[in-house]
Protein backbone atom coordinates (compact mmCIF):
# COMPACT_ATOMS: atom_id res chain seq x y z
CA UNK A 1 -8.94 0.87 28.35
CA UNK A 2 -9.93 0.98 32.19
CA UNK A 3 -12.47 3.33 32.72
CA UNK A 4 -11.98 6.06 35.77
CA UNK A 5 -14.13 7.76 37.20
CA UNK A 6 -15.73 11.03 36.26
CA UNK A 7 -14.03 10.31 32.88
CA UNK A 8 -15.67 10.28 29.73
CA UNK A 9 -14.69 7.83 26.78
CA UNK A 10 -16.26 8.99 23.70
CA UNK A 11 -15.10 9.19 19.77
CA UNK A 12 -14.48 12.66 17.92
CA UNK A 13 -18.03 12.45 16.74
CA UNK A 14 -19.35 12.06 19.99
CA UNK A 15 -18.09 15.68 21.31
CA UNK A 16 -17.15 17.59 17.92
CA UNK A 17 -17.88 18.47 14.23
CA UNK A 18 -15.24 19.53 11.65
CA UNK A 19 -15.69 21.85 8.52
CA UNK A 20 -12.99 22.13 6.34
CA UNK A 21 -10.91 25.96 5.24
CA UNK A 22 -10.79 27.49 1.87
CA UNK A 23 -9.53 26.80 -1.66
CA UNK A 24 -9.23 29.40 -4.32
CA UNK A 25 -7.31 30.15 -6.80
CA UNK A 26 -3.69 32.03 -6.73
CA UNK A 27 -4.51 34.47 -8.73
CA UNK A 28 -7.40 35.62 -6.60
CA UNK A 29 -4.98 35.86 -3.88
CA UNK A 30 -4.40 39.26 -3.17
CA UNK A 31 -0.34 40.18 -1.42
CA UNK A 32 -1.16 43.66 0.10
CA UNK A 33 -3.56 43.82 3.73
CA UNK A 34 -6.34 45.47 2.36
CA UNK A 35 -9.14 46.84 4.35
CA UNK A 36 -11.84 44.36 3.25
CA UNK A 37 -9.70 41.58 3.72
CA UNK A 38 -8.51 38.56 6.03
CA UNK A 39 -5.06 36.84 6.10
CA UNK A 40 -4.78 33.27 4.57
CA UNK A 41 -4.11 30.94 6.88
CA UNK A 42 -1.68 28.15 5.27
CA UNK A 43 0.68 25.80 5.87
CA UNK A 44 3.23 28.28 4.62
CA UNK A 45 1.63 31.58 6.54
CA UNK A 46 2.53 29.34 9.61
CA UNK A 47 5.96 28.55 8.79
CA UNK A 48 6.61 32.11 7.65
CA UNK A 49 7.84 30.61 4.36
CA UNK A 50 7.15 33.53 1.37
CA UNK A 51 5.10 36.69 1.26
CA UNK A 52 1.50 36.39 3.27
CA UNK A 53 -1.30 36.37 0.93
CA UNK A 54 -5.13 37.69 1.80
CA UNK A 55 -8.67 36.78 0.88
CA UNK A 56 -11.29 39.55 -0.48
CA UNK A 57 -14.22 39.53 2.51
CA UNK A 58 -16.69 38.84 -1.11
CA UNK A 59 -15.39 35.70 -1.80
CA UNK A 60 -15.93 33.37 0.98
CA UNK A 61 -18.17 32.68 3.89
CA UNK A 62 -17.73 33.07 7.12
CA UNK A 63 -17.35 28.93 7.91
CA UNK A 64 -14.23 29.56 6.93
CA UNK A 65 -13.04 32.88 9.04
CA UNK A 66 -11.25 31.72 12.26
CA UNK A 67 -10.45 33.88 15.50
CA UNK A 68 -7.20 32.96 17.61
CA UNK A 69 -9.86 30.67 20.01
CA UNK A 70 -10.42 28.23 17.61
CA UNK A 71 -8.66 25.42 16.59
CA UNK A 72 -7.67 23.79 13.43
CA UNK A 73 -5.93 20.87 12.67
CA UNK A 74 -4.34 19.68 9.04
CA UNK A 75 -5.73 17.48 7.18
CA UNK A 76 -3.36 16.51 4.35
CA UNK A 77 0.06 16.74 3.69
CA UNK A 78 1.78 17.73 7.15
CA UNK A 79 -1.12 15.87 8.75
CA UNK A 80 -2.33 16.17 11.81
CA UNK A 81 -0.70 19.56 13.22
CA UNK A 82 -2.51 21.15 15.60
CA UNK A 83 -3.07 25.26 15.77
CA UNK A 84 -4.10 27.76 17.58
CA UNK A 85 -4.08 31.75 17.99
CA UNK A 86 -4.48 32.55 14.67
CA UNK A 87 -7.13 34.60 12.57
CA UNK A 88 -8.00 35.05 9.37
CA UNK A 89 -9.19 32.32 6.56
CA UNK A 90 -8.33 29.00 6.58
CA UNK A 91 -7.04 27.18 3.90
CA UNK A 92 -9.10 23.79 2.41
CA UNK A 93 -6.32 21.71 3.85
CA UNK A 94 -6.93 22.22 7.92
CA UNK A 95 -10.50 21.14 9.49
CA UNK A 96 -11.66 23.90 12.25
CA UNK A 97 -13.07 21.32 15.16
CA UNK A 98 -15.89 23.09 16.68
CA UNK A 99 -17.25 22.10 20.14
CA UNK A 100 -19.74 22.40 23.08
CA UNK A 101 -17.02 24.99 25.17
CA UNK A 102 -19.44 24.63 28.27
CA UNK A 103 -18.20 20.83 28.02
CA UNK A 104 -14.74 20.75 26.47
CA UNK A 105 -12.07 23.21 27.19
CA UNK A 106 -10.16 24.37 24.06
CA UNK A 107 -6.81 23.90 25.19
CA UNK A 108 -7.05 20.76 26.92
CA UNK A 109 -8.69 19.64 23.38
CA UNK A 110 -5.26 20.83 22.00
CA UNK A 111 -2.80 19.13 24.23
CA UNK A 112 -4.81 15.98 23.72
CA UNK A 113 -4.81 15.88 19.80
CA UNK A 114 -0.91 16.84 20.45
CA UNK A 115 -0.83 13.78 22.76
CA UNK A 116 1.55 11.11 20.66
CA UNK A 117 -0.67 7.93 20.86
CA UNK A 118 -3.33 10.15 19.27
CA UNK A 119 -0.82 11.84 16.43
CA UNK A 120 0.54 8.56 15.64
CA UNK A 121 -3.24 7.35 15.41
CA UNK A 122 -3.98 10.17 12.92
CA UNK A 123 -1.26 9.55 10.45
CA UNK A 124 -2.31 5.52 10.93
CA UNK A 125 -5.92 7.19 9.50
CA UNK A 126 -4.40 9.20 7.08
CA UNK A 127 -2.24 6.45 5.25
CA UNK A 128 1.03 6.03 3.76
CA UNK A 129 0.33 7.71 0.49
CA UNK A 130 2.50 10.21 -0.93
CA UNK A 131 0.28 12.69 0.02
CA UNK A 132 -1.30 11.82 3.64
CA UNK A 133 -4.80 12.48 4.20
CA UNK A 134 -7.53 12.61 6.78
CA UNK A 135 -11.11 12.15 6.21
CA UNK A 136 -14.40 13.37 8.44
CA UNK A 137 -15.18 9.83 8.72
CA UNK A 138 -11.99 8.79 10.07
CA UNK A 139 -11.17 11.99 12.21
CA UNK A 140 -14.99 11.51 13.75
CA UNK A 141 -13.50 8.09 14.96
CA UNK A 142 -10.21 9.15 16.87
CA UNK A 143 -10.79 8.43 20.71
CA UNK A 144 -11.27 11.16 23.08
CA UNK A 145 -11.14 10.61 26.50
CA UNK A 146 -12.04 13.55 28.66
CA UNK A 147 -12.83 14.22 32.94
CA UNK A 148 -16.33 15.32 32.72
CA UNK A 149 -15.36 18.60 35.30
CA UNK A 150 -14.49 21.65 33.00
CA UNK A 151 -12.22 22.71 35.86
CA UNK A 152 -10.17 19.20 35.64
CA UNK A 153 -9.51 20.07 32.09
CA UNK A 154 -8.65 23.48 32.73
CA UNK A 155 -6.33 22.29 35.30
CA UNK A 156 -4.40 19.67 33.17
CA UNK A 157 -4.32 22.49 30.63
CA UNK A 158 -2.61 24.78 32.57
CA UNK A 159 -0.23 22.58 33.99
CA UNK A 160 1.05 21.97 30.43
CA UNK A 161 0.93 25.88 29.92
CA UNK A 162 3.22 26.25 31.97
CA UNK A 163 5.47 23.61 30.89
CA UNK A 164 5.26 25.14 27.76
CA UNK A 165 6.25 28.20 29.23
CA UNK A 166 9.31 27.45 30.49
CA UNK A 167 10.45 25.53 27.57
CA UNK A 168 9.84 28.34 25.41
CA UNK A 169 11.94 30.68 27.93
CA UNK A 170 14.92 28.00 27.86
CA UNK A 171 14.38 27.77 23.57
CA UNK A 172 14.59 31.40 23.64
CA UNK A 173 17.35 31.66 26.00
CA UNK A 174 19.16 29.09 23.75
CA UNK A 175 18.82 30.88 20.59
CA UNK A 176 20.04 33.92 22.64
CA UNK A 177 23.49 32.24 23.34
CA UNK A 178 23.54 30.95 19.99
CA UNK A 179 23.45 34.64 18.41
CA UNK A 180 26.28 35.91 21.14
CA UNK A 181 28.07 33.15 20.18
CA UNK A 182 27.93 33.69 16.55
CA UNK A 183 29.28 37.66 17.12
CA UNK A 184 31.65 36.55 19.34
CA UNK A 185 33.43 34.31 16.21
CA UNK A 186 32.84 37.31 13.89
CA UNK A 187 35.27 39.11 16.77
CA UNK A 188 37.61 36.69 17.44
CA UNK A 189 38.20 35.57 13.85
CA UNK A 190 38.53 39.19 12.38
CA UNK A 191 42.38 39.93 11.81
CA UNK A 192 42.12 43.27 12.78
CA UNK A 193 41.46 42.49 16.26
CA UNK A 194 44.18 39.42 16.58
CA UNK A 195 46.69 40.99 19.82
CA UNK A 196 49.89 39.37 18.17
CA UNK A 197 50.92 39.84 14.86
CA UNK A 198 49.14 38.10 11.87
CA UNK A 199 50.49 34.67 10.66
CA UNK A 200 49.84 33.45 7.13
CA UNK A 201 49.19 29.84 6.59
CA UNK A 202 47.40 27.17 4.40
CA UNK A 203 46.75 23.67 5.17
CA UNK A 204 49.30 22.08 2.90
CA UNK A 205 52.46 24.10 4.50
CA UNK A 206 51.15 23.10 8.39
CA UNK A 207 50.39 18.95 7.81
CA UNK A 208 48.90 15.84 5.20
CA UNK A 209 45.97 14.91 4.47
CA UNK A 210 44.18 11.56 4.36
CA UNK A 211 41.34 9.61 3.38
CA UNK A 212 38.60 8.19 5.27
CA UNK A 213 37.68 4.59 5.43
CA UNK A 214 37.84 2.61 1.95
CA UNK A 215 37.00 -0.28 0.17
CA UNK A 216 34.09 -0.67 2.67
CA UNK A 217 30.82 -2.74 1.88
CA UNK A 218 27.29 -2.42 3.81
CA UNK A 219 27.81 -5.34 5.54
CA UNK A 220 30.79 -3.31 7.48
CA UNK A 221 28.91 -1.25 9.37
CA UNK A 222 25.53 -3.37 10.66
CA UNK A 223 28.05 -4.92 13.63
CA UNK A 224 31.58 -4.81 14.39
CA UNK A 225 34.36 -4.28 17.20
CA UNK A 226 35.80 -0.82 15.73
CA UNK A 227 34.72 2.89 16.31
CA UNK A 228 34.47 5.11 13.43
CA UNK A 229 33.30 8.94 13.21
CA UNK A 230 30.20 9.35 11.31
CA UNK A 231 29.56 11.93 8.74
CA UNK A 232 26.81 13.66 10.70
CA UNK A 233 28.88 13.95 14.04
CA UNK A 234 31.70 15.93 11.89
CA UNK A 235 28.60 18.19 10.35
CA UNK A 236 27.17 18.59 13.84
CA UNK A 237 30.02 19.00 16.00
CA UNK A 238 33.36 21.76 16.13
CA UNK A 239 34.63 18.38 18.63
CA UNK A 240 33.80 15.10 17.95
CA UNK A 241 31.44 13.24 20.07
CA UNK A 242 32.31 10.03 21.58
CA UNK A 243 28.83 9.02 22.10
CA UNK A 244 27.90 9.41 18.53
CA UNK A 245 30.67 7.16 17.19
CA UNK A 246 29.09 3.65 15.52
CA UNK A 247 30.79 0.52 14.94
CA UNK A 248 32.29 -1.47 11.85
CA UNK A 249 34.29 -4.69 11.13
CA UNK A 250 37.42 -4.36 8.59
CA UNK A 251 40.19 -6.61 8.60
CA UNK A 252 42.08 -4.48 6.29
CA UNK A 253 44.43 -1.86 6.88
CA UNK A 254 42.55 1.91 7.72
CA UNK A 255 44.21 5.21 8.60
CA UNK A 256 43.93 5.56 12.54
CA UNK A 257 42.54 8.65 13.73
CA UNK A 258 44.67 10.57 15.72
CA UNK A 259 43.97 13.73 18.88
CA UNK A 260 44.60 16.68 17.96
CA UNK A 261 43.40 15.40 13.75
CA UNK A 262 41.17 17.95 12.11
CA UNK A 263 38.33 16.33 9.88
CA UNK A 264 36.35 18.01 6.83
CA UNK A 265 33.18 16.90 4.55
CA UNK A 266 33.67 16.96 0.69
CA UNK A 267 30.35 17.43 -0.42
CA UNK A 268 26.95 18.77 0.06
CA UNK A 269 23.79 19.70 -0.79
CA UNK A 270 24.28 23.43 -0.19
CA UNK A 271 27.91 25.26 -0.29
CA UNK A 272 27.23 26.33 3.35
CA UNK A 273 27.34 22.84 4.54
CA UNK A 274 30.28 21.61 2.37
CA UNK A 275 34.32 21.52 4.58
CA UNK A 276 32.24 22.41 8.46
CA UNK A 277 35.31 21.47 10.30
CA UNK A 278 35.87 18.83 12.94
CA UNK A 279 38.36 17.91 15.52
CA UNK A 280 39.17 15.10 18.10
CA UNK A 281 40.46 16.88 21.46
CA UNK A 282 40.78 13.22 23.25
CA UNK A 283 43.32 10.25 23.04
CA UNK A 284 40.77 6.81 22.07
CA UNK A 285 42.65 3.77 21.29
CA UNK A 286 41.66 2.67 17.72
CA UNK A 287 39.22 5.09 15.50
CA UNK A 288 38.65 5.86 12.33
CA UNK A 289 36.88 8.34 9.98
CA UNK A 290 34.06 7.62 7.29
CA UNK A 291 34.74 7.54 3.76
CA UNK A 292 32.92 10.79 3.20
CA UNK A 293 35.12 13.14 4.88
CA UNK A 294 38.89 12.97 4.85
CA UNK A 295 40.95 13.67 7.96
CA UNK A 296 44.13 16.45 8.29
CA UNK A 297 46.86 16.18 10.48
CA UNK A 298 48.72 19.16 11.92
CA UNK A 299 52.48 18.74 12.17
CA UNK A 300 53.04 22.36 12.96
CA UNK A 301 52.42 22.51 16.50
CA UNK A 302 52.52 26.48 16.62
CA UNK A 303 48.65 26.16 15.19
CA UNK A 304 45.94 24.55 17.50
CA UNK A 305 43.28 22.54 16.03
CA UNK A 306 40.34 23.52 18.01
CA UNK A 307 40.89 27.22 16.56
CA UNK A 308 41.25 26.10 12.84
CA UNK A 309 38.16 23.72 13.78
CA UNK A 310 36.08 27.21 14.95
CA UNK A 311 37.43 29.30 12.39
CA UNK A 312 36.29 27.43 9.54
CA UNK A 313 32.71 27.38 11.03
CA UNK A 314 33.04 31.16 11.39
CA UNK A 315 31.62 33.54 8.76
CA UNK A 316 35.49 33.95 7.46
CA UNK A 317 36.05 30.48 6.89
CA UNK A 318 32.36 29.63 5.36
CA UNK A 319 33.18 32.30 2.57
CA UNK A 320 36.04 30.63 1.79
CA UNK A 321 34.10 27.47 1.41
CA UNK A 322 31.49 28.91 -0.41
CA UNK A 323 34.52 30.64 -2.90
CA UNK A 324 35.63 27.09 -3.76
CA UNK A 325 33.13 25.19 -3.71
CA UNK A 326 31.72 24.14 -6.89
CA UNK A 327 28.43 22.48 -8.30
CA UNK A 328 25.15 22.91 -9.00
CA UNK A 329 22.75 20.26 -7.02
CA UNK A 330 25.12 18.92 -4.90
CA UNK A 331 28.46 20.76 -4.04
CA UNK A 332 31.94 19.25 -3.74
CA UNK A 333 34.99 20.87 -2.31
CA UNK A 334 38.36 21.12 -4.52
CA UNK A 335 40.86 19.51 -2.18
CA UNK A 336 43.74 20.91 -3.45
CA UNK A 337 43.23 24.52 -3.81
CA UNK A 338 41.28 24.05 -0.70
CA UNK A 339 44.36 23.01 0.69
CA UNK A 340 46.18 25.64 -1.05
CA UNK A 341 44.06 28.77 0.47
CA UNK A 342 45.93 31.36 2.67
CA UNK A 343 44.11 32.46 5.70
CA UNK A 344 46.08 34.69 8.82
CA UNK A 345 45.97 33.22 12.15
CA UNK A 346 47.50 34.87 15.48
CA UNK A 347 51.34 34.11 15.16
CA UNK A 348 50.70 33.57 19.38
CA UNK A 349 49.81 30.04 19.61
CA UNK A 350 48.87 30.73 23.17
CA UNK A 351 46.61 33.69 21.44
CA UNK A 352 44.57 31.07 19.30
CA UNK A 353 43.96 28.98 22.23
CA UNK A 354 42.29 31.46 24.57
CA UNK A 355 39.85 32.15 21.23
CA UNK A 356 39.34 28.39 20.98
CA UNK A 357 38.70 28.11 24.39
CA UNK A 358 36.39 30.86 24.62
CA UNK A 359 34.20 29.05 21.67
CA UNK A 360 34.00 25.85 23.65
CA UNK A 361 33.00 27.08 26.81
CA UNK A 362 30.25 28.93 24.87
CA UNK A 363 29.33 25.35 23.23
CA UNK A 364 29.46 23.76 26.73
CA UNK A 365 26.97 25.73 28.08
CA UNK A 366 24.54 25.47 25.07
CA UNK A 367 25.06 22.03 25.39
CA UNK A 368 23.78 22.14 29.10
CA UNK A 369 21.26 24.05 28.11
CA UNK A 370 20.18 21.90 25.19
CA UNK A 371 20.03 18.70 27.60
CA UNK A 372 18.37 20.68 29.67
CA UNK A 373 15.41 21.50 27.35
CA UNK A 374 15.29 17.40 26.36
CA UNK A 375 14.75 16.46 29.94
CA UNK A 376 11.94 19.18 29.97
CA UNK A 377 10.70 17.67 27.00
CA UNK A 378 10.78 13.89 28.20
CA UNK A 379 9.18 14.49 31.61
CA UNK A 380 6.48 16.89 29.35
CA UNK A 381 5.73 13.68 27.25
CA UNK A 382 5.27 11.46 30.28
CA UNK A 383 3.02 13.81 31.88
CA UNK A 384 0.76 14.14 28.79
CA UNK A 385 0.23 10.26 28.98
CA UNK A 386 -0.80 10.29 32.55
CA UNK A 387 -2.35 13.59 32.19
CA UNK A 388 -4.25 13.53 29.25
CA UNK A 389 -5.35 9.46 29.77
CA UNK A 390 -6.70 9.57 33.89
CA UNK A 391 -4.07 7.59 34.65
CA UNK A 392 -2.87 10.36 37.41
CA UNK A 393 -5.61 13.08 38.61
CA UNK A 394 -4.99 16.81 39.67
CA UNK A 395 -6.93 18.55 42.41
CA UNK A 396 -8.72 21.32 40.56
CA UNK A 397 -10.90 22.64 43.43
């Protein structure tokens, strides 16, 4: 590495020592805040996942209490995350990393261990075992390369901060238009607040279905000079994405895909997730669908696709799915009394297309929003490397 100066090049060892959190038994574990007693700090207290549990003050030390300055980093099993802002005890399964703060400043330390050359480097030390895991000896080893002014750190740190801030505001703002988004389907789709009349239909009365691609082979689908949708863009998408469509070779006979076709999933591993609803609102030349979904075709032009494609996303349409669908580790849908379910639609077709319309727009702009936050995150990457390395300095007087 070329040295800079007023940078320091050490090893872990050189600036740091670890002690590891916690371990004791479940039953010990008390599930009520008690007055003499701290939070347990796990892996699943930080992903909110089940009840909190809390550790009797008698029955540890206080190596193993940590205030929201430190920092602690896993060890095993979802190696290498990095935390901060938390107190309580820690479980066996973190290190706390104490250091000189005169020298280092705790959240430049943070963003550096976040840094990816230096997470990829910790799961390297961890190995490929079922169950990762770090050692003192080879954290102690992990480079750290630091500018010897406190106020250099400080000022990298900051400038990250605030990075960080504003991608938290535009995650936040995200989820917000996700949640409006979700009420305004749970309006739209309610019958009782359709402006025309109600119209009954079910899927076999209004068009066919058909089948995705068949007889295919692996070999298909490493090259080819034809477009197919993918299962995941029909999961992940009301419309179809043209830049998510992958290539095949067949030199049989397929069903084309057609604008204006709806597409559904058969199967998954939750009944939430089985017949989320697809459609194609562009002409393309020659496409095709993937053998695990199969494709409808409307042929009563009094129903638009884009509002089926919502409304079977919406809360009304998901407890349909979840009415029908049937399994117990992985779900499957029923095709034909799928096909056979009544739902009411506006009789207006002009009606369902102002509510389909509405939808997209709302997708559109989370879609901005989400390529938005991406860019954020690229250029937050890139400045880590020159950041965090020397290879670009900030004034810090």
């Amino acid at each position: 590495m070329l040295e800079r100066s007023g940078w320091q090049y050490k090893t872990m060892k050189d600036i740091c020592y670890v002690n590891q959190g916690f371990q004791i038994n479940i039953e010990k574990r008390d599930k009520h805040k008690r007055k003499n007693n701290k939070i347990y700090i796990t892996i699943q207290h930080l992903n909110s996942v089940g009840d909190d549990e809390y550790i009797n003050d008698k029955d540890h030390n206080d190596s193993v209490v940590c205030n929201p300055n430190d920092v602690l980093m896993t060890r095993t099993g979802n190696t290498g995350r990095v935390v901060t802002g938390v107190s309580g005890v820690f479980h066996n399964n973190f290190f706390r990393i104490n250091f000189d703060r005169s020298k280092i400043d705790k959240d430049y330390l943070v963003y550096y261990l976040n840094l990816k050359s230096i997470q990829n480097l910790i799961l390297e030390k961890a190995g490929a075992s079922t169950i990762p895991d770090l050692n003192h000896g080879d954290f102690y080893s992990i480079p750290f390369n630091y500018p010897e002014n406190l106020n250099e750190q400080r000022a990298i740190a900051k400038t990250f901060i605030n990075i960080d801030n504003l991608i938290n505001s535009l995650q936040f703002l995200i989820l917000k238009k996700e949640k409006i988004k979700k009420q305004t389907m749970n309006i739209l789709f309610d019958k009782n607040n359709f402006k025309s009349e109600l119209k009954t239909i079910c899927l076999n009365k209004i068009g066919y279905a058909y089948n995705g691609l068949s007889g295919m082979k692996s070999e298909n689908f490493k090259d080819g000079n034809k477009k197919y949708i993918t299962f995941l863009n029909v999961l992940g998408n009301p419309i179809v994405k043209e830049q998510q469509f992958e290539k095949f070779y067949c030199n049989n006979v397929q069903k084309k895909v057609q604008k204006g076709d709806l597409f559904f999933n058969t199967s998954s591993e939750t009944p939430e997730e089985v017949a989320l609803c697809s459609t194609i609102n562009f002409d393309i030349d020659e496409l095709y669908l993937n053998s695990f979904c199969f494709g409808f075709r409307i042929t009563d032009h009094s129903i638009n696709n884009l509002y089926l494609s919502y409304f079977y996303r919406s809360k009304y349409g998901r407890n349909i799915i979840k009415n029908l669908a049937q399994g117990s580790t992985r779900y499957n849908l029923p095709k034909k009394r799928f096909m056979e379910y009544s739902i009411c639609v506006p009789s207006d077709t002009n009606e369902q297309i102002e509510y389909a319309n509405i939808l997209m727009n709302m997708d559109n702009e989370i879609e901005l929003l989400n390529e938005k936050l991406s860019k954020y995150k690229k250029i937050k990457d890139g400045m880590m490397e020159d950041l965090l390395t020397g290879k670009v300095r900030l004034s810090y007087e």
